[in-house]
Protein backbone atom coordinates (compact mmCIF):
# COMPACT_ATOMS: atom_id res chain seq x y z
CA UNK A 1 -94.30 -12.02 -74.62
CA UNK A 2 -92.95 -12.48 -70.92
CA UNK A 3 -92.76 -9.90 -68.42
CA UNK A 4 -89.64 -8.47 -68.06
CA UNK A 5 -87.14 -9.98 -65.53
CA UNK A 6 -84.05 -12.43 -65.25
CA UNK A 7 -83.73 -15.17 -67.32
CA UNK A 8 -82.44 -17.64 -64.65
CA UNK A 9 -83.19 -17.23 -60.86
CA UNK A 10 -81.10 -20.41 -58.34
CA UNK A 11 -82.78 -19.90 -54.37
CA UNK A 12 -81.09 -21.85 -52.21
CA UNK A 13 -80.42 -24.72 -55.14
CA UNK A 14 -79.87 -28.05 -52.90
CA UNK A 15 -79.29 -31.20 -54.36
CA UNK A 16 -78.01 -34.35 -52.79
CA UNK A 17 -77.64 -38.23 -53.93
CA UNK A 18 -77.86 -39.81 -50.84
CA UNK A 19 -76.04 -38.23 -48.15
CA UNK A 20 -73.53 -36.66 -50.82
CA UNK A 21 -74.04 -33.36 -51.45
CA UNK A 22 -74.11 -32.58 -55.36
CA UNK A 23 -74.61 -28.70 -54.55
CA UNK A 24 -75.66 -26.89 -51.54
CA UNK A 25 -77.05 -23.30 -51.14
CA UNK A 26 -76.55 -21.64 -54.50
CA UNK A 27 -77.67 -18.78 -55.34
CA UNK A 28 -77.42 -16.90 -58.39
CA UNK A 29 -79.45 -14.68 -60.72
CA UNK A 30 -78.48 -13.78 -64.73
CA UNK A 31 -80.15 -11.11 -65.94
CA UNK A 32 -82.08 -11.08 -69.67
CA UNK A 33 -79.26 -10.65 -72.37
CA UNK A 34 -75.96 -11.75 -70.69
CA UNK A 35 -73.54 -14.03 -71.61
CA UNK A 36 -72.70 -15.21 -68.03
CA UNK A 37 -69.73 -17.56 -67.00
CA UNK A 38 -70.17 -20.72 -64.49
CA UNK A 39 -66.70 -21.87 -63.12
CA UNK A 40 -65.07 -24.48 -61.03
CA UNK A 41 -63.06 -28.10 -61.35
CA UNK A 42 -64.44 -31.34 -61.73
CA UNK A 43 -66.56 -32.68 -59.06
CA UNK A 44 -67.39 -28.65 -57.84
CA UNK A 45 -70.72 -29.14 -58.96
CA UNK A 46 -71.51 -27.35 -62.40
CA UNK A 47 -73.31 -30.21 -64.51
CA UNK A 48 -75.34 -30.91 -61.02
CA UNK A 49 -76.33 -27.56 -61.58
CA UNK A 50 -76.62 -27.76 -65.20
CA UNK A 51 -78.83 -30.51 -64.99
CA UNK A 52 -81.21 -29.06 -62.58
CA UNK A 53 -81.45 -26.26 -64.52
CA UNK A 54 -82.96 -27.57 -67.71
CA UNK A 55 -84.97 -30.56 -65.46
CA UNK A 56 -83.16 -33.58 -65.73
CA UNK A 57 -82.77 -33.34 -62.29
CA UNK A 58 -85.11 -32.41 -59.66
CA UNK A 59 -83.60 -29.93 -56.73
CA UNK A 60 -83.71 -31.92 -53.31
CA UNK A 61 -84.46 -28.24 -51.78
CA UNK A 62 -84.86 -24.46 -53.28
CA UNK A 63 -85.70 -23.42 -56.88
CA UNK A 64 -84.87 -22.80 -60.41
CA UNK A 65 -86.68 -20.47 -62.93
CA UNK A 66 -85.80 -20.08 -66.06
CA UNK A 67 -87.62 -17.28 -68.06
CA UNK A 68 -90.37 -17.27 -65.43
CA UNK A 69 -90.95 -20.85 -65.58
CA UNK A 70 -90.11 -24.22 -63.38
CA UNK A 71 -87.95 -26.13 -65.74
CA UNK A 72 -89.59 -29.30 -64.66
CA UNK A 73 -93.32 -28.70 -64.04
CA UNK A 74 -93.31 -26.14 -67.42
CA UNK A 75 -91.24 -28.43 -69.57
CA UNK A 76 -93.44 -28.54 -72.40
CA UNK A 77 -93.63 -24.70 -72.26
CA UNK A 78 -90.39 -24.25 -71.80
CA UNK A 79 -88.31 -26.13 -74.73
CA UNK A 80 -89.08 -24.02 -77.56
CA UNK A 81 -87.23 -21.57 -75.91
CA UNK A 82 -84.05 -23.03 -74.59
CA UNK A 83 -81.02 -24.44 -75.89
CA UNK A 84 -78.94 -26.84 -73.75
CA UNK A 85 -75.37 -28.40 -74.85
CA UNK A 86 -74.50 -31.06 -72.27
CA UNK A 87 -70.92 -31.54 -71.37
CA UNK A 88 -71.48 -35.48 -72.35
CA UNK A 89 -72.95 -35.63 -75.57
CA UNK A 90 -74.48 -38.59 -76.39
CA UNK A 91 -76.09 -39.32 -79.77
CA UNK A 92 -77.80 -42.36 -81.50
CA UNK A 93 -75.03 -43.71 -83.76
CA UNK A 94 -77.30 -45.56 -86.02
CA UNK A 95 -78.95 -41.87 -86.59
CA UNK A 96 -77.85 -39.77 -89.93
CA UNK A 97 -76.90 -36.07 -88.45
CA UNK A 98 -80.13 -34.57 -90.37
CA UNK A 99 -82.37 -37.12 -88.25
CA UNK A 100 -80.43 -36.06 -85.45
CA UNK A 101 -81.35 -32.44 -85.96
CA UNK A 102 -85.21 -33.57 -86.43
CA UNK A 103 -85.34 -35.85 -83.75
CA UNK A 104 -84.14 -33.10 -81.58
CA UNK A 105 -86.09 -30.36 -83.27
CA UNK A 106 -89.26 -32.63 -82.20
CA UNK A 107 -88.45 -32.63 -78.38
CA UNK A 108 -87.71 -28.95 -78.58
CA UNK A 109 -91.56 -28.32 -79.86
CA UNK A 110 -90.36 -26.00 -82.08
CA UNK A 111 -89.12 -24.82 -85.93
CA UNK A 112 -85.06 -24.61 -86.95
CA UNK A 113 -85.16 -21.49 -89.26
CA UNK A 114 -80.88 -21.33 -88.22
CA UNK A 115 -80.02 -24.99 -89.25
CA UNK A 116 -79.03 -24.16 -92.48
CA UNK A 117 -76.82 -21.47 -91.76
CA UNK A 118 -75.90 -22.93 -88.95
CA UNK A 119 -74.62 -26.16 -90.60
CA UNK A 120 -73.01 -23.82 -93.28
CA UNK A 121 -70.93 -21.66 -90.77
CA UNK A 122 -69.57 -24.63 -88.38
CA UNK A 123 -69.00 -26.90 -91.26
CA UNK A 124 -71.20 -29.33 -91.63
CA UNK A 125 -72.24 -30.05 -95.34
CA UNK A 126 -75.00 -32.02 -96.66
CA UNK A 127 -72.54 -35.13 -96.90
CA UNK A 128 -72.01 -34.87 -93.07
CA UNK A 129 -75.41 -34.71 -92.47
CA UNK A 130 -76.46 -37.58 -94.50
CA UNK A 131 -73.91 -39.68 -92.38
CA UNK A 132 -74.64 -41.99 -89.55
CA UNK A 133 -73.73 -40.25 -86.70
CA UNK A 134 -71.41 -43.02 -85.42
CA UNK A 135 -68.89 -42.50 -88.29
CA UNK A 136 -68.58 -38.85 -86.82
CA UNK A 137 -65.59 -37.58 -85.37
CA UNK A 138 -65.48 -35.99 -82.28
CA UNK A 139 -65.48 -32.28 -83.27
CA UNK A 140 -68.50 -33.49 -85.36
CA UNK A 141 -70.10 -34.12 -83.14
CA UNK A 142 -69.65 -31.50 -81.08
CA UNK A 143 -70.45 -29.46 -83.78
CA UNK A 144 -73.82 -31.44 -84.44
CA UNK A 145 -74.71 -30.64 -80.93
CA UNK A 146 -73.78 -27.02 -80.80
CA UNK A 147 -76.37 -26.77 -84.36
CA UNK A 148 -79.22 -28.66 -82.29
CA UNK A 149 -79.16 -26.27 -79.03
CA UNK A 150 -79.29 -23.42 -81.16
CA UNK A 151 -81.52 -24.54 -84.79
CA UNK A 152 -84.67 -22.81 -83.15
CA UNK A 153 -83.35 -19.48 -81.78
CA UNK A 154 -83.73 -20.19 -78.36
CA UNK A 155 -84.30 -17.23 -75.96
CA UNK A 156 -82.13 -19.06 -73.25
CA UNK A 157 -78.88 -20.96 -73.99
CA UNK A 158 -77.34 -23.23 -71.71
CA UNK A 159 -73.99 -24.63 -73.04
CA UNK A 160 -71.38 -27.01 -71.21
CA UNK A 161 -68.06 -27.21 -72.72
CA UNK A 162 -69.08 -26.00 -75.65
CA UNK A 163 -65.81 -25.69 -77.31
CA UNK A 164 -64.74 -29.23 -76.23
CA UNK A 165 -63.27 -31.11 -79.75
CA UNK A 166 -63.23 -28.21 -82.18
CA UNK A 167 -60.42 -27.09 -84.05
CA UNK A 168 -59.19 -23.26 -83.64
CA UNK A 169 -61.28 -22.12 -87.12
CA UNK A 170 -64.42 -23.60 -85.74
CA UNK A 171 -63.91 -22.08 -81.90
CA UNK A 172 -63.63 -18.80 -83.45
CA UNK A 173 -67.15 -19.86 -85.88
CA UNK A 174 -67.93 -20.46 -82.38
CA UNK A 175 -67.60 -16.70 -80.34
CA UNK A 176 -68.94 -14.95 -83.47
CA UNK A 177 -72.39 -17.02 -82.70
CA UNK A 178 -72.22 -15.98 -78.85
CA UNK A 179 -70.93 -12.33 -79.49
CA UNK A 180 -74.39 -12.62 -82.04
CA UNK A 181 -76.03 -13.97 -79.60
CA UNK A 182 -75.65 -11.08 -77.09
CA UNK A 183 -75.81 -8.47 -79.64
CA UNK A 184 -79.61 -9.94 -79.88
CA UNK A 185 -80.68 -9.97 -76.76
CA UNK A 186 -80.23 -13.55 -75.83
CA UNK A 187 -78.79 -14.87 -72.47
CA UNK A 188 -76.36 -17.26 -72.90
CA UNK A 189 -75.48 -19.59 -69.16
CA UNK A 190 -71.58 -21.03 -70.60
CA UNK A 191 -69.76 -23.75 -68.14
CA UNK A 192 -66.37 -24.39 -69.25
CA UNK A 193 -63.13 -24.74 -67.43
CA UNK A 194 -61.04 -22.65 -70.35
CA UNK A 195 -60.37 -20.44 -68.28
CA UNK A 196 -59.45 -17.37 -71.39
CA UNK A 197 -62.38 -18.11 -73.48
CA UNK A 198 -64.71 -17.28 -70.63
CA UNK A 199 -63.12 -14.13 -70.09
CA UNK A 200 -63.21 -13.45 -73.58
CA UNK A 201 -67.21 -14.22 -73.95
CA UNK A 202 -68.44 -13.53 -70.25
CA UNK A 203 -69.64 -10.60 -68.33
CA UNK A 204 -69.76 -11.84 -64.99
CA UNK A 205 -69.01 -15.32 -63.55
CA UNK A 206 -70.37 -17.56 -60.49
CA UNK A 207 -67.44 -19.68 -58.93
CA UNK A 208 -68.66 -23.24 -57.49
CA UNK A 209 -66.06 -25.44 -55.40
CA UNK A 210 -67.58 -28.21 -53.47
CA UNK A 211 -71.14 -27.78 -54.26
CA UNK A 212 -70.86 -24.35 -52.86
CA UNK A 213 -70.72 -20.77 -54.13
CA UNK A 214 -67.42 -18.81 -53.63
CA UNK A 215 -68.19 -15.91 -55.84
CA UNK A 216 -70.77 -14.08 -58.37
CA UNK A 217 -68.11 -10.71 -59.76
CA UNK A 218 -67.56 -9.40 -62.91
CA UNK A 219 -65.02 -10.60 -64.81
CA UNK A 220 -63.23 -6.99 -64.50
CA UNK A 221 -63.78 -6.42 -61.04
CA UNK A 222 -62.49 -10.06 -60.59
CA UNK A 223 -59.47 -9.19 -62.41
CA UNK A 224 -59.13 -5.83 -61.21
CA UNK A 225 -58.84 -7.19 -57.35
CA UNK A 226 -56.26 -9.86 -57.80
CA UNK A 227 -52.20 -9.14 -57.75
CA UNK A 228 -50.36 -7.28 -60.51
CA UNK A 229 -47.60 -9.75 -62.01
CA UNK A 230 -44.75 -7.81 -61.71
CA UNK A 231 -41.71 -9.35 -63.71
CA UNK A 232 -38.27 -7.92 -63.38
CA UNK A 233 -35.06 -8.30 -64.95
CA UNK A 234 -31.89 -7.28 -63.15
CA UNK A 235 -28.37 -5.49 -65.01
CA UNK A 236 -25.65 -6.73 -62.62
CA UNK A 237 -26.17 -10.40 -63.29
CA UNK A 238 -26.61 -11.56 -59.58
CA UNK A 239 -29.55 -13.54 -60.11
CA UNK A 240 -31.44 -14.61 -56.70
CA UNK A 241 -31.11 -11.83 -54.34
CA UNK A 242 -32.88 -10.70 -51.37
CA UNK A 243 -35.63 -8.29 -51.63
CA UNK A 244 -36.82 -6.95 -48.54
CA UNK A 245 -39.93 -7.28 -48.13
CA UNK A 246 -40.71 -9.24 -51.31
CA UNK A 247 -41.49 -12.65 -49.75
CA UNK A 248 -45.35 -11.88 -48.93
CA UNK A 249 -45.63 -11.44 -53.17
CA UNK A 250 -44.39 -14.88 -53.77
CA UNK A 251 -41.25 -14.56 -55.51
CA UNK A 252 -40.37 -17.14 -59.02
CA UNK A 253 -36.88 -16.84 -60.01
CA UNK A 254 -35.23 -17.66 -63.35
CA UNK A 255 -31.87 -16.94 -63.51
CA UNK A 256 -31.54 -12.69 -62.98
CA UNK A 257 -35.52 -12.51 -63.58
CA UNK A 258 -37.57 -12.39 -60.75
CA UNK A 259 -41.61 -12.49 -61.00
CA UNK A 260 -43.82 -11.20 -58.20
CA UNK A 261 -47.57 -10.99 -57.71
CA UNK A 262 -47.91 -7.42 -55.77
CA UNK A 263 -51.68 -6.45 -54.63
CA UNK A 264 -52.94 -3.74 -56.37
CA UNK A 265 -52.82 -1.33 -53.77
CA UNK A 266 -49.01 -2.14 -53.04
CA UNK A 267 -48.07 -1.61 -56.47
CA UNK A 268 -46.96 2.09 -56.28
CA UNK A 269 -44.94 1.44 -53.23
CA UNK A 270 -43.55 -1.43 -54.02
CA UNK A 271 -42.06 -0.43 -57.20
CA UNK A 272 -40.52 2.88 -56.05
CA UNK A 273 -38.75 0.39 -53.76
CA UNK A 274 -37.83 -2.29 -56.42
CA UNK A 275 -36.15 0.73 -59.01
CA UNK A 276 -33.60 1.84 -56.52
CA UNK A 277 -32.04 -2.16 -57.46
CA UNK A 278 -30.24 -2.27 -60.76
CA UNK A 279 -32.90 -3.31 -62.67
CA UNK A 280 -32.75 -3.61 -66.48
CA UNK A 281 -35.90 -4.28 -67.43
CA UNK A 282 -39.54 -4.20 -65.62
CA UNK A 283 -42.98 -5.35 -66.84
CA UNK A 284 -46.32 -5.27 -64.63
CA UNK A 285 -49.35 -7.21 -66.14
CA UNK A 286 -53.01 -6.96 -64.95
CA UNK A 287 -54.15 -9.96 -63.47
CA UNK A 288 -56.34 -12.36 -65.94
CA UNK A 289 -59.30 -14.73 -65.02
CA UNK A 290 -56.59 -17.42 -64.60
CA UNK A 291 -55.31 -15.66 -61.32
CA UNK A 292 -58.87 -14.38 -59.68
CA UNK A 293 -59.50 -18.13 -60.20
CA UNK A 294 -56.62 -19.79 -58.01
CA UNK A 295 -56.74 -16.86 -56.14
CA UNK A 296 -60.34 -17.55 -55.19
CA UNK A 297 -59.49 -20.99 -54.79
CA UNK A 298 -56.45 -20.47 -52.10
CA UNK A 299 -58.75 -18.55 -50.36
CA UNK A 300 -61.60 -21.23 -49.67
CA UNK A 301 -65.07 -21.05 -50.25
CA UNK A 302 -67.33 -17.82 -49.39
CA UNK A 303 -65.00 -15.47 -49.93
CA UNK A 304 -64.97 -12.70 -51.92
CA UNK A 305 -61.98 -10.96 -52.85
CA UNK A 306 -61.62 -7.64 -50.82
């Protein structure tokens, strides 16, 4: 048994390919147990990341630890306890999915007592399994892979666009396993750019743009920081009007409905102000993910939201 501590420690994370910079600087710490979110577009740095963190790649400068251990120099110690799902799954088409699963099972050093159930609950009969892999479709596939990273019960999961290719029924097969997973104890490290299945799943969530880190919140006290949508509906029929003072919470009109994003701590005011118009009809929304997101993104790297 490991001493207690987190399950995956970036210092300083550096990794260039030539004189482009893949990521620079991160660093970021999930504890034991949490189902933590890793955000940004393409090209901000996440499989870089990824990669280093499971030892296909070798950091240029700073560390990784995962569980205690240097995910290059302790491979062989390592696998039996993580599960990785890369973004780009490739698989040997000539391959049935059951010597798939084996194949795999032999790198990871270690016994599948899930496979069956796992096979059962995503899907994937016995038929499926005896296929060639290259007949799959692509939500087989993804499927396949999601059953490999987690056959052995790994303590650590590391899964890139996991949901990528599976239908609705599955992606729900899906968030049972992770909410499972938590409920265990194990830590779960999910990149994806779906933006409301990471809030669903996540606790907290590092934001990369440009190699760099802009943020490591919660997902609530992301949420809670970011502008109130405020829609409102008007009675007299004017449609676009002047509100004074409204352009600073960037106005969208539709006809005689008006949506504004009001900081949090203007909400109060601002609506006093707003009911002495004839309004018919007024809604205010907490901010999701979505929002903190492009927030975080207007506002350029290394900033936190106040």
């Amino acid at each position: 048994m490991r001493e207690a501590g987190p399950a995956i420690e970036i210092s300083s994370l550096t990794k260039l390919y030539g004189r482009t910079v893949g990521v620079e600087g991160l660093d970021i710490t999930v504890g034991a147990g949490e189902v933590f979110g890793f955000l940004g577009p393409n090209g901000a740095g996440k499989t870089t990341t990824l990669r280093c963190l499971v030892g296909l790649l070798k950091p240029t400068a700073g560390s990784v630890r995962l569980l205690g251990l240097d995910p290059v120099a302790d491979h062989r110690a390592l696998a039996p306890a993580l599960g990785y799902l890369p973004g780009e799954l490739r698989l040997y088409p000539e391959l049935t999915g059951a010597r798939t699963l084996d194949l795999l099972a032999g790198l990871q050093c270690a016994p599948t007592p899930r496979r069956a159930e796992l096979c059962e609950r995503l899907g994937l009969s016995a038929a499926d399994l005896g296929r060639v892999v290259g007949g799959y479709s692509r939500g087989m596939k993804q499927k396949l892979g999601l059953v490999q990273a987690l056959q052995h019960d790994p303590e650590l999961v590391v899964l890139d666009e996991p949901t990528e290719g599976l239908d609705p029924l599955v992606q729900e097969t899906f968030f049972e396993l992770l909410a499972e997973a938590a409920t265990a104890g194990r830590t779960v490290l999910l990149s994806s750019h779906i933006l409301p299945e990471v809030q669903r799943t996540c606790e907290r969530v590092a934001i990369v743009r440009q190699g760099r880190l802009v943020t490591v919140r919660s997902v609530a006290a992301l949420r809670e920081a970011r502008a109130r949508k405020v829609r409102l509906a008007f009675a007299d029929g004017r449609g676009h009007r002047p509100l004074p003072g409204a352009e600073r919470w960037s106005p969208r009109w539709r006809g005689d409905h008006v949506e504004l994003l009001i900081p949090p701590h203007e909400v109060v005011a601002a609506l006093r102000g707003l009911l002495e118009l004839p309004v018919a009809d007024l809604a205010v929304e907490e901010a999701g993910l979505d929002e903190a997101f492009l927030d975080l993104y207007r506002d350029g790297p290394g900033k936190d939201p106040p």
